[in-house]
PDB file of N, CA and C in Angstrom:
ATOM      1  N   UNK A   1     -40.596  76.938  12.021  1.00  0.00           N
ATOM      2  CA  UNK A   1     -39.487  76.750  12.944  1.00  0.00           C
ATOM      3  C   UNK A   1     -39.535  75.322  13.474  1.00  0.00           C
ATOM      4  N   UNK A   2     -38.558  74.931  13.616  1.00  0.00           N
ATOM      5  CA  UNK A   2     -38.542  73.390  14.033  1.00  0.00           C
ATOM      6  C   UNK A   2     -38.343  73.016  15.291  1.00  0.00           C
ATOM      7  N   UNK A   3     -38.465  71.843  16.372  1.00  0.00           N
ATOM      8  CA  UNK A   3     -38.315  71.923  17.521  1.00  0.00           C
ATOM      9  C   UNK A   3     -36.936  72.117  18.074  1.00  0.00           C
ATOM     10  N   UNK A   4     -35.418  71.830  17.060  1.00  0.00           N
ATOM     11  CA  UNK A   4     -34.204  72.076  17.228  1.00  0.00           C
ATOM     12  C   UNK A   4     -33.955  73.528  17.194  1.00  0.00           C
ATOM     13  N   UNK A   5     -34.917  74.576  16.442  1.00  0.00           N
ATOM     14  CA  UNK A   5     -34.577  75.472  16.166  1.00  0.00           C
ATOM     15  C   UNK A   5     -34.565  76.261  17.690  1.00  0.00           C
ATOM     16  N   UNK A   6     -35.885  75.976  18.071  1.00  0.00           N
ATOM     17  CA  UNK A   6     -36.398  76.285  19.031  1.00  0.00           C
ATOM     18  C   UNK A   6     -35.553  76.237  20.714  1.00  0.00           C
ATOM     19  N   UNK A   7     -34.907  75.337  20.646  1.00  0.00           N
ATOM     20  CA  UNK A   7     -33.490  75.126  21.612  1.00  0.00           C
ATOM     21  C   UNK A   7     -32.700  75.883  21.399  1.00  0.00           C
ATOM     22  N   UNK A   8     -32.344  76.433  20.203  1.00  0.00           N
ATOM     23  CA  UNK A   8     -31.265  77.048  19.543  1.00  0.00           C
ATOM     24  C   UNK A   8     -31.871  78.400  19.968  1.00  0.00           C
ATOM     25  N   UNK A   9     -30.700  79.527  20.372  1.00  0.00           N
ATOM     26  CA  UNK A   9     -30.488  80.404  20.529  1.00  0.00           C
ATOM     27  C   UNK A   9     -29.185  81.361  20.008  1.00  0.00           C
ATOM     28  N   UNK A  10     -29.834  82.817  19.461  1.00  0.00           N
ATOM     29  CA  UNK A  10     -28.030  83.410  19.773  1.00  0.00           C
ATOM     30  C   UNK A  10     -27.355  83.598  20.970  1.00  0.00           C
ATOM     31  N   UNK A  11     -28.378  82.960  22.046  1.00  0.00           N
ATOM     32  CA  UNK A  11     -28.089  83.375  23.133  1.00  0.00           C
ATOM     33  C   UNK A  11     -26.576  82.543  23.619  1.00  0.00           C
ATOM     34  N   UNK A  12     -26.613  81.565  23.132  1.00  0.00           N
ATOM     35  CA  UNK A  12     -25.413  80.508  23.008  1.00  0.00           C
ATOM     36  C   UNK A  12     -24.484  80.029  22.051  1.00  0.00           C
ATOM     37  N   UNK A  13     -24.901  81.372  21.215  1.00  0.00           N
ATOM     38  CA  UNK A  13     -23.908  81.422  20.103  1.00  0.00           C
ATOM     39  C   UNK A  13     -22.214  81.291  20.623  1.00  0.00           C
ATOM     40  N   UNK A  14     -21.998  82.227  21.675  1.00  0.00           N
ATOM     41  CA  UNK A  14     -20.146  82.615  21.894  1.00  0.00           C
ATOM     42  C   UNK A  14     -20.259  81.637  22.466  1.00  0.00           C
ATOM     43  N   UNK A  15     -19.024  80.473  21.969  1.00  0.00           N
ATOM     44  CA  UNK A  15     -18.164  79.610  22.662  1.00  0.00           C
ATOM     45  C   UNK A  15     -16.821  80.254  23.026  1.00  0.00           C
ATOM     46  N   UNK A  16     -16.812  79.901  24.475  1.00  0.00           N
ATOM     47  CA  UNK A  16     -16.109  80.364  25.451  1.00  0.00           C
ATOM     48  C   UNK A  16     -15.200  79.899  26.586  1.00  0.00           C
ATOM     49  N   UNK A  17     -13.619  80.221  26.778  1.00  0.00           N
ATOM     50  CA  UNK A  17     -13.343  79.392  27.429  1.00  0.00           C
ATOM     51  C   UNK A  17     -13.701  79.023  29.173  1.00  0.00           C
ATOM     52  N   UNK A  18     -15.285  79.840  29.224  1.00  0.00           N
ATOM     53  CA  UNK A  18     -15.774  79.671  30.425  1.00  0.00           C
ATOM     54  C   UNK A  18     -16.457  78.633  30.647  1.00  0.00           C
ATOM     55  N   UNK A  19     -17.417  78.046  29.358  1.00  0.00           N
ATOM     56  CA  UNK A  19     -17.864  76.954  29.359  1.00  0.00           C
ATOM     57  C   UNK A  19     -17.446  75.561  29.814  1.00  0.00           C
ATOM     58  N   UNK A  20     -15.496  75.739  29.712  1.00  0.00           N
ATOM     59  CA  UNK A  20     -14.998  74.964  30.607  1.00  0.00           C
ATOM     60  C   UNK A  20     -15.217  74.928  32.188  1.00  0.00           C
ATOM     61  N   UNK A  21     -15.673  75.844  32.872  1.00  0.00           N
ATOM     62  CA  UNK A  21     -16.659  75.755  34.153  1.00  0.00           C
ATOM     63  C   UNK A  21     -16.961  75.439  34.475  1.00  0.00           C
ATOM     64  N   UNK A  22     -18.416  75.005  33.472  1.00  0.00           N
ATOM     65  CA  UNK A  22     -19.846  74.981  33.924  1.00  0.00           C
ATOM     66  C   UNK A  22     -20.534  76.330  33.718  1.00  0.00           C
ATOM     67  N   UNK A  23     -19.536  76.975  32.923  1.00  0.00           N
ATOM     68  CA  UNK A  23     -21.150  78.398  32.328  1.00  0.00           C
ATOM     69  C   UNK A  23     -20.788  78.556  30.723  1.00  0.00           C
ATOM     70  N   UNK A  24     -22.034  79.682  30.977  1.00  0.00           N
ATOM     71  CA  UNK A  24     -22.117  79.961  29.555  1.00  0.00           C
ATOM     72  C   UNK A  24     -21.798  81.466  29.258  1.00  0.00           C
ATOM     73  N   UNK A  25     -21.227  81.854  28.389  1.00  0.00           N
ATOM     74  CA  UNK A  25     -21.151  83.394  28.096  1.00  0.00           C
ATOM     75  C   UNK A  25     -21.519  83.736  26.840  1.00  0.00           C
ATOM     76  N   UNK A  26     -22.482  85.040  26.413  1.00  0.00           N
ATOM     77  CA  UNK A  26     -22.872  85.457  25.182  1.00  0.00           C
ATOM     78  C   UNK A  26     -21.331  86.195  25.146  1.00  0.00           C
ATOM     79  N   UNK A  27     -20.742  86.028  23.906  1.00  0.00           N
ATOM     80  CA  UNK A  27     -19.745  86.804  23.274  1.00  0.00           C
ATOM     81  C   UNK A  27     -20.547  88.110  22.365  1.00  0.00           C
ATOM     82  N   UNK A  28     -21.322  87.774  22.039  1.00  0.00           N
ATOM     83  CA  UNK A  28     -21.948  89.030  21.597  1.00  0.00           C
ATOM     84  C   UNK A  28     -22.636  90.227  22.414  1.00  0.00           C
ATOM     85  N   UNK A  29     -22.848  90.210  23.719  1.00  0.00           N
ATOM     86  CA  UNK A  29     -23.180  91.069  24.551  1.00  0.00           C
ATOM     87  C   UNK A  29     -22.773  91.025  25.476  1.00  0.00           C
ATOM     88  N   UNK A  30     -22.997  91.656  26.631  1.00  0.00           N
ATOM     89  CA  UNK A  30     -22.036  92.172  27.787  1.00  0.00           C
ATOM     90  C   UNK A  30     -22.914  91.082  29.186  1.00  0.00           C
ATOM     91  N   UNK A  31     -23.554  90.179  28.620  1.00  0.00           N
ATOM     92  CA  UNK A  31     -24.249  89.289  29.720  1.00  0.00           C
ATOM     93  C   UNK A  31     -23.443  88.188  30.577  1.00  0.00           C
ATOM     94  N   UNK A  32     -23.536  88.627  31.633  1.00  0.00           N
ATOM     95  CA  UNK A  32     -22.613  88.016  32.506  1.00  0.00           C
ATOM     96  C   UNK A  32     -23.129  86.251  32.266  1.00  0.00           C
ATOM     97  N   UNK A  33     -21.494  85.420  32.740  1.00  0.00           N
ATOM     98  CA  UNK A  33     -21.660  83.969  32.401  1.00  0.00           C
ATOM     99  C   UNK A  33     -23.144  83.211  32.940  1.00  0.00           C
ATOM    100  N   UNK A  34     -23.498  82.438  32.344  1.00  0.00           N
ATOM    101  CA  UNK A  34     -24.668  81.982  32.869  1.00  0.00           C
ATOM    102  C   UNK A  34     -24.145  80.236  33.074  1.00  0.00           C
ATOM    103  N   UNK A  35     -24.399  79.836  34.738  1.00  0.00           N
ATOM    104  CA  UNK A  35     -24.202  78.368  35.060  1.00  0.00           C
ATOM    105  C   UNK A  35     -24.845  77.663  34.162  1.00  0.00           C
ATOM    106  N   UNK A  36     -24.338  76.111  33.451  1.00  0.00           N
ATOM    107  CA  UNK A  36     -24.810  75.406  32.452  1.00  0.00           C
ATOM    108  C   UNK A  36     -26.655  74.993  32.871  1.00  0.00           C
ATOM    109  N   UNK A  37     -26.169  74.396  33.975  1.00  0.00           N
ATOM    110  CA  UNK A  37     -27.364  74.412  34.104  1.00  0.00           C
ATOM    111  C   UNK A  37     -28.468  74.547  34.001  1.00  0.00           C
ATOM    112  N   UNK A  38     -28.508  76.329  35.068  1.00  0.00           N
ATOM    113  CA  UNK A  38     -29.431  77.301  34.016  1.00  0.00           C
ATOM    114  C   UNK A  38     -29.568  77.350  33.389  1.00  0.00           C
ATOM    115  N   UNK A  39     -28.622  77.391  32.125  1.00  0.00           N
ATOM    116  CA  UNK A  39     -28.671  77.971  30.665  1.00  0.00           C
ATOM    117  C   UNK A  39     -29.894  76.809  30.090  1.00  0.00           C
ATOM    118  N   UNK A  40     -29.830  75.539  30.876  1.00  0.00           N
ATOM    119  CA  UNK A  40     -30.919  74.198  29.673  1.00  0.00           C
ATOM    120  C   UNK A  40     -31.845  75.024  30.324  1.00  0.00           C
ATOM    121  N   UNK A  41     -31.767  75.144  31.798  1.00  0.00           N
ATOM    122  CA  UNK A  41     -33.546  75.545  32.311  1.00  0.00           C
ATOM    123  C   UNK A  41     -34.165  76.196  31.373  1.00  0.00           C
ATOM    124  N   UNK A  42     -33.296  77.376  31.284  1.00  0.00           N
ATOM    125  CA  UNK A  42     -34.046  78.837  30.721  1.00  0.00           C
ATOM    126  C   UNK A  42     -34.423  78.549  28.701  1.00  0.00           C
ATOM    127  N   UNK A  43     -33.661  77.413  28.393  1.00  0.00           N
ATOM    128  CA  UNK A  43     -33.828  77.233  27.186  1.00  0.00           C
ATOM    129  C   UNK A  43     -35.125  75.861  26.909  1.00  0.00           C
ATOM    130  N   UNK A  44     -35.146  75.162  27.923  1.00  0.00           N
ATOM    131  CA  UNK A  44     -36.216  74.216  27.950  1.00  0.00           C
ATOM    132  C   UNK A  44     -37.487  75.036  28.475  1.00  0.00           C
ATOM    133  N   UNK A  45     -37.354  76.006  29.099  1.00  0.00           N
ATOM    134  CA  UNK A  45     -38.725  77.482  29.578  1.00  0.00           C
ATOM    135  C   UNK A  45     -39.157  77.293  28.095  1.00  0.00           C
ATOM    136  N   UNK A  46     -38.437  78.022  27.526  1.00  0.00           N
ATOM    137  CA  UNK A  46     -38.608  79.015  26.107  1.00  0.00           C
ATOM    138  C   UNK A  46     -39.246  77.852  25.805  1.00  0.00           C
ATOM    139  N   UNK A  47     -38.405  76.871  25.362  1.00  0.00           N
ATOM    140  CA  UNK A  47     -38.979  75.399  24.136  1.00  0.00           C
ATOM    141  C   UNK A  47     -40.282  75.385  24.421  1.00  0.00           C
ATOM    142  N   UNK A  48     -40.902  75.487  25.583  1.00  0.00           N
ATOM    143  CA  UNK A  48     -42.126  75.197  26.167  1.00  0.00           C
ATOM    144  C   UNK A  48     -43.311  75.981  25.659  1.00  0.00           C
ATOM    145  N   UNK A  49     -42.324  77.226  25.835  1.00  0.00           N
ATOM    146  CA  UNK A  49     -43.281  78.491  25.385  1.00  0.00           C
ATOM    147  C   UNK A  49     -43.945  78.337  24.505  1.00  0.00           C
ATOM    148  N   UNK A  50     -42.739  78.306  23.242  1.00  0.00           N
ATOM    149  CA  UNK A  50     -42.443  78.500  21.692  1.00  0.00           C
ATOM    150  C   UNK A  50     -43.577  77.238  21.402  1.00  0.00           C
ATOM    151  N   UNK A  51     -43.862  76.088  22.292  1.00  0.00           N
ATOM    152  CA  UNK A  51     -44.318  75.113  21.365  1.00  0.00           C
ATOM    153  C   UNK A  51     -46.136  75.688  21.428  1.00  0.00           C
ATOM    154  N   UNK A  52     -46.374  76.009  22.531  1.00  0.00           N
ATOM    155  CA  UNK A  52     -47.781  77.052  22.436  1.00  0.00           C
ATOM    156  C   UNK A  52     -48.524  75.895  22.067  1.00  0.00           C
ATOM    157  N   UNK A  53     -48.456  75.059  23.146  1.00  0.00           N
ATOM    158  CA  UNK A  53     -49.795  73.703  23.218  1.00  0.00           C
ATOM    159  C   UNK A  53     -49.475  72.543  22.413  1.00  0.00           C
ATOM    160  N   UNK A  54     -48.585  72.966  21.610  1.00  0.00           N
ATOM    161  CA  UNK A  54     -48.540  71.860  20.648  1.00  0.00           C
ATOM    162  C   UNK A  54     -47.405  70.491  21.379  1.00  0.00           C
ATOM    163  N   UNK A  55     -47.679  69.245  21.221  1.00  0.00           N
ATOM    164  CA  UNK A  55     -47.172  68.364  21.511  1.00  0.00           C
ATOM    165  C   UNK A  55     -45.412  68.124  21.190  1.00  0.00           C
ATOM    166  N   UNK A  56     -44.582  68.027  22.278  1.00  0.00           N
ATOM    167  CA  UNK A  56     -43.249  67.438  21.849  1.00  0.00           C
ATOM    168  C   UNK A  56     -43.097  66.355  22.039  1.00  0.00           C
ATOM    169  N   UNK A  57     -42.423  66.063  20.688  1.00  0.00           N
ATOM    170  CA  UNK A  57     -41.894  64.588  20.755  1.00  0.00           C
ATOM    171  C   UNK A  57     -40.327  64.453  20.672  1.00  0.00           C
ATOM    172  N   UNK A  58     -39.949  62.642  21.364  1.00  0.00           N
ATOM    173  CA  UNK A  58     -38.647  62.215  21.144  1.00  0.00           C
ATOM    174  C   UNK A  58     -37.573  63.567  21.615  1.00  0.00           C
ATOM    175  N   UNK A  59     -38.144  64.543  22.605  1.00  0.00           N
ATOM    176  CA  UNK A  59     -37.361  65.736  23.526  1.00  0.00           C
ATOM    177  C   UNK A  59     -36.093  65.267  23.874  1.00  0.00           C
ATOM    178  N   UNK A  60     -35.867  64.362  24.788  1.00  0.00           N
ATOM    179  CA  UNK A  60     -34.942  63.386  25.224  1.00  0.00           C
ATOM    180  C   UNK A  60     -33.594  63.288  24.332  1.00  0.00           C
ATOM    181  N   UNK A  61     -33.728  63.145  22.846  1.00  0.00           N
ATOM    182  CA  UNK A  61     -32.958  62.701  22.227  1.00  0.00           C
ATOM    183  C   UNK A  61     -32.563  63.926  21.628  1.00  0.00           C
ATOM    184  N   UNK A  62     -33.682  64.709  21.091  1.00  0.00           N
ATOM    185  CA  UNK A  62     -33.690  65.781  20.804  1.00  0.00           C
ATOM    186  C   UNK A  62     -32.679  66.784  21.364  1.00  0.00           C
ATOM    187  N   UNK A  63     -32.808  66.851  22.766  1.00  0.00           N
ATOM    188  CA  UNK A  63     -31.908  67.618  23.419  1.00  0.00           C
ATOM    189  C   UNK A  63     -30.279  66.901  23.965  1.00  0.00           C
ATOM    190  N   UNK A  64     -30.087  65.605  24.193  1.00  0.00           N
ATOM    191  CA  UNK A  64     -29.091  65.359  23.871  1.00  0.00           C
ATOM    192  C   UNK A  64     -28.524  65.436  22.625  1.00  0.00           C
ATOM    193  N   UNK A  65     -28.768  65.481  21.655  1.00  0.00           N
ATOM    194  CA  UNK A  65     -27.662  65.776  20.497  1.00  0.00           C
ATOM    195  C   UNK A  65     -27.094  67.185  20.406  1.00  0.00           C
ATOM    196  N   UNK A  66     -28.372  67.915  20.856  1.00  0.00           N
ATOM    197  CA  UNK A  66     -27.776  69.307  20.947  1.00  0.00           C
ATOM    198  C   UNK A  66     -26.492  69.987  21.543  1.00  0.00           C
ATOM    199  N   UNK A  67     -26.572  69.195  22.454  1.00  0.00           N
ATOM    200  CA  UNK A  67     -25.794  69.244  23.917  1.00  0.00           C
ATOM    201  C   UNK A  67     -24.391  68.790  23.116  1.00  0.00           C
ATOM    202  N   UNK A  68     -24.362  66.835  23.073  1.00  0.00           N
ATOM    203  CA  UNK A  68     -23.539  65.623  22.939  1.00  0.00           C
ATOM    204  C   UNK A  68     -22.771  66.697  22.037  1.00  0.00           C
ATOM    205  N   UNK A  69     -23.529  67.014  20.184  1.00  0.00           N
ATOM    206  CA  UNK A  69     -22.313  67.225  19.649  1.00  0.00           C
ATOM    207  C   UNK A  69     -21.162  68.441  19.828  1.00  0.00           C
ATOM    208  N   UNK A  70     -21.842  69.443  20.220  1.00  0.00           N
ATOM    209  CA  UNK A  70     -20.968  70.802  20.234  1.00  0.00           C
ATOM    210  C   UNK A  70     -20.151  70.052  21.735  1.00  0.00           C
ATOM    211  N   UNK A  71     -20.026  69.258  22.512  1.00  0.00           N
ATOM    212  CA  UNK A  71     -19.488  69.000  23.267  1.00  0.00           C
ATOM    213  C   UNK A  71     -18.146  68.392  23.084  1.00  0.00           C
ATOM    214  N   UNK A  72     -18.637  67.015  22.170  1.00  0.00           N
ATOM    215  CA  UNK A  72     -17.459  66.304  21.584  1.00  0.00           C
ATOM    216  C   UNK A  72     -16.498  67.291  20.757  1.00  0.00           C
ATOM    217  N   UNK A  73     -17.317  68.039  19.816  1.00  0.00           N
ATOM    218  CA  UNK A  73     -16.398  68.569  19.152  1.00  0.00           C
ATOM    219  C   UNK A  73     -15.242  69.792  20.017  1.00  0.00           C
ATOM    220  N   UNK A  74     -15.639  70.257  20.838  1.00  0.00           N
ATOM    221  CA  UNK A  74     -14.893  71.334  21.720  1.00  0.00           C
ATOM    222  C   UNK A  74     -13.530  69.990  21.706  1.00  0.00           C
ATOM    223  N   UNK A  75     -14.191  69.213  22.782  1.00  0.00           N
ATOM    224  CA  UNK A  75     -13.435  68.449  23.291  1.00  0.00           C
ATOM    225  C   UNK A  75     -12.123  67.767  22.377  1.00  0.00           C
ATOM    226  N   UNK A  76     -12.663  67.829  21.337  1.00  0.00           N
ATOM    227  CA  UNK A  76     -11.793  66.864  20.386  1.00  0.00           C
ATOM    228  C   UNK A  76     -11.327  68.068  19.904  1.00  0.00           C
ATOM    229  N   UNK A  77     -11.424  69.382  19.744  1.00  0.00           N
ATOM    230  CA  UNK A  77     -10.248  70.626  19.202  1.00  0.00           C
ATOM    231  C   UNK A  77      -9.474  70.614  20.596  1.00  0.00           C
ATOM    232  N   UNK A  78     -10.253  70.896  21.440  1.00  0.00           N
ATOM    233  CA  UNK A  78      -8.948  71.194  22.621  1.00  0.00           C
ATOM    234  C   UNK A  78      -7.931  70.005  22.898  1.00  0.00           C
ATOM    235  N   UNK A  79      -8.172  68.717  22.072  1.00  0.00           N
ATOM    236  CA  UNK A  79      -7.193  67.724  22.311  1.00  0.00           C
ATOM    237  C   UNK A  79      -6.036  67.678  20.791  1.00  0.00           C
ATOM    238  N   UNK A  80      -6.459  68.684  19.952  1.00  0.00           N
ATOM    239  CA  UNK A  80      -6.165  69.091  18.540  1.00  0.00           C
ATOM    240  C   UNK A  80      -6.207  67.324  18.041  1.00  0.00           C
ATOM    241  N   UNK A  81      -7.492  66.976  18.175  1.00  0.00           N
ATOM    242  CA  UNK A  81      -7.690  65.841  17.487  1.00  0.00           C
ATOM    243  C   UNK A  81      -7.419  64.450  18.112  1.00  0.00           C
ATOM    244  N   UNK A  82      -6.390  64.250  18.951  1.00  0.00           N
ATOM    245  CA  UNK A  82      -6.251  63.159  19.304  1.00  0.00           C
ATOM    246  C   UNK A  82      -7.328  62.428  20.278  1.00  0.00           C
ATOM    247  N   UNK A  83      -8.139  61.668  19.694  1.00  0.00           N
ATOM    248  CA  UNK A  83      -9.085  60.649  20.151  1.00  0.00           C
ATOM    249  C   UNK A  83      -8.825  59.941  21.452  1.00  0.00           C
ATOM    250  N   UNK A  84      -7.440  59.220  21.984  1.00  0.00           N
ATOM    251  CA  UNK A  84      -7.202  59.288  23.056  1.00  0.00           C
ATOM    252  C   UNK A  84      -7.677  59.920  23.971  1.00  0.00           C
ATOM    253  N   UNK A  85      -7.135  60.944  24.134  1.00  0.00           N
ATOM    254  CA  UNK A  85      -7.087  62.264  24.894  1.00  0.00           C
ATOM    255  C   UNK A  85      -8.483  62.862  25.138  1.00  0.00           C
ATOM    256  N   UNK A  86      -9.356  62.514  23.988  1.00  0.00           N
ATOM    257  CA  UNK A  86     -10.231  62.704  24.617  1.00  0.00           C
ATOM    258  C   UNK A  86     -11.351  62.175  25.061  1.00  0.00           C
ATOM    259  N   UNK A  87     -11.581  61.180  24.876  1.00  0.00           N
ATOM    260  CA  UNK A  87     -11.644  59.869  24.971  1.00  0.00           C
ATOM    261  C   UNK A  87     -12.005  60.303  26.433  1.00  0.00           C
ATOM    262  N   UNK A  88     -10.327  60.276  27.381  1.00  0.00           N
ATOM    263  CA  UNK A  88     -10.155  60.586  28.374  1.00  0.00           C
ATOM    264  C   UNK A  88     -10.432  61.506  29.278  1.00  0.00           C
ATOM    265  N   UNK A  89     -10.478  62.611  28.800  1.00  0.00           N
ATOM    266  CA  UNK A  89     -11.027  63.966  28.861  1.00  0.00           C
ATOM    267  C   UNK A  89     -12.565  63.457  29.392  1.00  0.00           C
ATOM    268  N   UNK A  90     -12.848  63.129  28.704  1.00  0.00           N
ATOM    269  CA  UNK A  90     -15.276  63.305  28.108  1.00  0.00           C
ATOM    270  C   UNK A  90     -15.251  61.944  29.449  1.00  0.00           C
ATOM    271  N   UNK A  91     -14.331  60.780  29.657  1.00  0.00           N
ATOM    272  CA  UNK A  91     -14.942  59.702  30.245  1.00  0.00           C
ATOM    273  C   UNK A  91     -15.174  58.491  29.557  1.00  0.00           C
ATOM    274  N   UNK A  92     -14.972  58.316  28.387  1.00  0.00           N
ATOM    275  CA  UNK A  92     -15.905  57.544  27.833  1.00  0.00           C
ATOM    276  C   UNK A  92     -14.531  56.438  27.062  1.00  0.00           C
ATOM    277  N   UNK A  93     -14.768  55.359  27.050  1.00  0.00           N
ATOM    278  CA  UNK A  93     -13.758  54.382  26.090  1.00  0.00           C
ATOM    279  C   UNK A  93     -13.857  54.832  24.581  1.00  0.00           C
ATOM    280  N   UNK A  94     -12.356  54.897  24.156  1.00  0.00           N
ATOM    281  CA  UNK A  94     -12.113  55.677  22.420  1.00  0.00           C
ATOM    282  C   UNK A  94     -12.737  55.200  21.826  1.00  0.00           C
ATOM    283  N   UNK A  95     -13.859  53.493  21.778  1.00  0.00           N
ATOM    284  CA  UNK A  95     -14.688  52.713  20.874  1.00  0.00           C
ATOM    285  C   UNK A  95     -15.841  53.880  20.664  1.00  0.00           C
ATOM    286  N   UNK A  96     -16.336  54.052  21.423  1.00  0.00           N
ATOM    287  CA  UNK A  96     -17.527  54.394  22.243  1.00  0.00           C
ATOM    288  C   UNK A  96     -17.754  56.175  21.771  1.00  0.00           C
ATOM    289  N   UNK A  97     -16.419  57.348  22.163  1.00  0.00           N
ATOM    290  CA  UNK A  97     -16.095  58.516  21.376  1.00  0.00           C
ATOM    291  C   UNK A  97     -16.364  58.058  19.796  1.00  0.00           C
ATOM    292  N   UNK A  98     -15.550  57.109  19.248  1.00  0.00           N
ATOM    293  CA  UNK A  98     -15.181  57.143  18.297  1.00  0.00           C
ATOM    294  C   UNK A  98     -17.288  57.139  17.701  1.00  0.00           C
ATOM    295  N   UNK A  99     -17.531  56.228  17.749  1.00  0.00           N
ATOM    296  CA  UNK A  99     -18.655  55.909  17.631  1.00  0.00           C
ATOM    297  C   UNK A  99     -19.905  57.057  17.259  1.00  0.00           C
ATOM    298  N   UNK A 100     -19.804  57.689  18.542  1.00  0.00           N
ATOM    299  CA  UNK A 100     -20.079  59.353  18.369  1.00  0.00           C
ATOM    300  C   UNK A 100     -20.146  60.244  17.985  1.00  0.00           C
ATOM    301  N   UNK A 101     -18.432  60.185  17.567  1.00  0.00           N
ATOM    302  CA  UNK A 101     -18.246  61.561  16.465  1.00  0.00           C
ATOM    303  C   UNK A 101     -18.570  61.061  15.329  1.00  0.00           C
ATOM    304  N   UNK A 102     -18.976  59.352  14.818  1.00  0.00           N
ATOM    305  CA  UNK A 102     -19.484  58.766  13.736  1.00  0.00           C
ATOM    306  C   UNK A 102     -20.669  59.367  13.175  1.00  0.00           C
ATOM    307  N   UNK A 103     -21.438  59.226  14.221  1.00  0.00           N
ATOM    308  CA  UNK A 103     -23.068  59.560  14.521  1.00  0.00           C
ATOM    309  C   UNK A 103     -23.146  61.207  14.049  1.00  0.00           C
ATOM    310  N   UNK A 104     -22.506  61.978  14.797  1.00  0.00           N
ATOM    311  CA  UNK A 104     -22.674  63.482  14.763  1.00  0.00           C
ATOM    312  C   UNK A 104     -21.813  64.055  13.272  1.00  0.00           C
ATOM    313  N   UNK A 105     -21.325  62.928  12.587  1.00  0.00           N
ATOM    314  CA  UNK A 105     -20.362  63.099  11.274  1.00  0.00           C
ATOM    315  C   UNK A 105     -19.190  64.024  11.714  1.00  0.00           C
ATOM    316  N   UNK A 106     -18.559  63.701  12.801  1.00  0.00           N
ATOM    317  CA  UNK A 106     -17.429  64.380  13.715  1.00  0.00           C
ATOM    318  C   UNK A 106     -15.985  64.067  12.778  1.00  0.00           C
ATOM    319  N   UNK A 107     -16.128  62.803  12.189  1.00  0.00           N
ATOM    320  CA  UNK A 107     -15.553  62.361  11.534  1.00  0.00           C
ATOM    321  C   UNK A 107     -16.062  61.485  10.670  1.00  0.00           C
ATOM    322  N   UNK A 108     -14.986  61.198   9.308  1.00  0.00           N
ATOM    323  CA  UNK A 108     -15.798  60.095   8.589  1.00  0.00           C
ATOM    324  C   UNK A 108     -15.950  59.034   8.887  1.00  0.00           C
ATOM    325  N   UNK A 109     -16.755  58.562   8.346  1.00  0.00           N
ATOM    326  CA  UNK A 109     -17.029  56.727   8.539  1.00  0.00           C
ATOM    327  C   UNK A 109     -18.684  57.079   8.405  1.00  0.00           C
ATOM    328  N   UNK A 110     -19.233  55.331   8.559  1.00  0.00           N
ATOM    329  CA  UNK A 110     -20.852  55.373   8.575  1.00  0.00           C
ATOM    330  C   UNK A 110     -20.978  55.238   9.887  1.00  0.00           C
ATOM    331  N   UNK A 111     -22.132  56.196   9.850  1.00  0.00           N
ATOM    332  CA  UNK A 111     -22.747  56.500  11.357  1.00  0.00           C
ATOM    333  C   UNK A 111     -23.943  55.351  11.483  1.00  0.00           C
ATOM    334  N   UNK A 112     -24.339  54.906  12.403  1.00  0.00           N
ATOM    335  CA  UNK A 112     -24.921  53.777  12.243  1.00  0.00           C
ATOM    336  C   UNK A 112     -25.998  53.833  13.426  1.00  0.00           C
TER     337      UNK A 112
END
C-alpha cells in the first residue's frame, strides 16, 4: 500500500453537493456530513496509524495534491469548463489555474 493509498478512503468516495459547505458526505452509507476539516484530521489519524513507525516523507506535498486536484476539477465541471470562471471561483489568476490543471493533467499541455 502506498502512502497516497493510505489518505485514500471509501470513506470519501461520494462527491457531494455538500462539499460545497465545507463537509463531506459518504454517498454510500447513511453517515451524516462530516466538516472538511475533520474529515483531513480523521484521515491524517489513520495515515499515522497505517504507517506503524515507519517514516513519512514529502507529506506536505503529498497531501496537497490530494486535496488541489479533486478540487480544481469539481471546480472546473461546475464552471462546465470555462477557465475564467473558475479561475474566479478557486481565487487564483487563469495563468496560475491554468498551470495546475497542467500539473494534475486537468488538461492537455506539458506539466512542468
Amino acid at each position: 500500500m502506498t502512502e497516497r493509498d493510505l489518505l485514500s478512503s471509501d470513506t470519501y468516495s461520494g462527491v457531494t453537493s455538500t462539499q460545497l459547505v465545507g463537509t463531506l458526505a459518504d454517498s454510500a452509507t447513511s453517515t451524516p456530513p462530516q466538516p472538511l476539516r475533520e474529515a483531513v484530521e480523521t484521515a491524517m489519524r489513520r495515515y499515522f496509524e497505517h504507517l506503524d513507525g515507519s517514516q513519512a516523507t514529502d507529506l506536505y506535498a503529498m497531501v496537497m495534491a490530494e486535496v488541489e486536484a479533486p478540487l480544481l476539477a469539481c471546480v472546473l465541471e461546475h464552471t462546465d469548463g470555462n477557465q475564467t470562471r473558475a479561475a474566479d471561483v478557486l481565487g487564483l489568476n487563469r495563468g496560475t489555474l491554468r498551470k495546475k490543471l497542467k500539473q494534475y493533467s486537468l488538461i492537455e499541455g506539458d506539466a512542468q
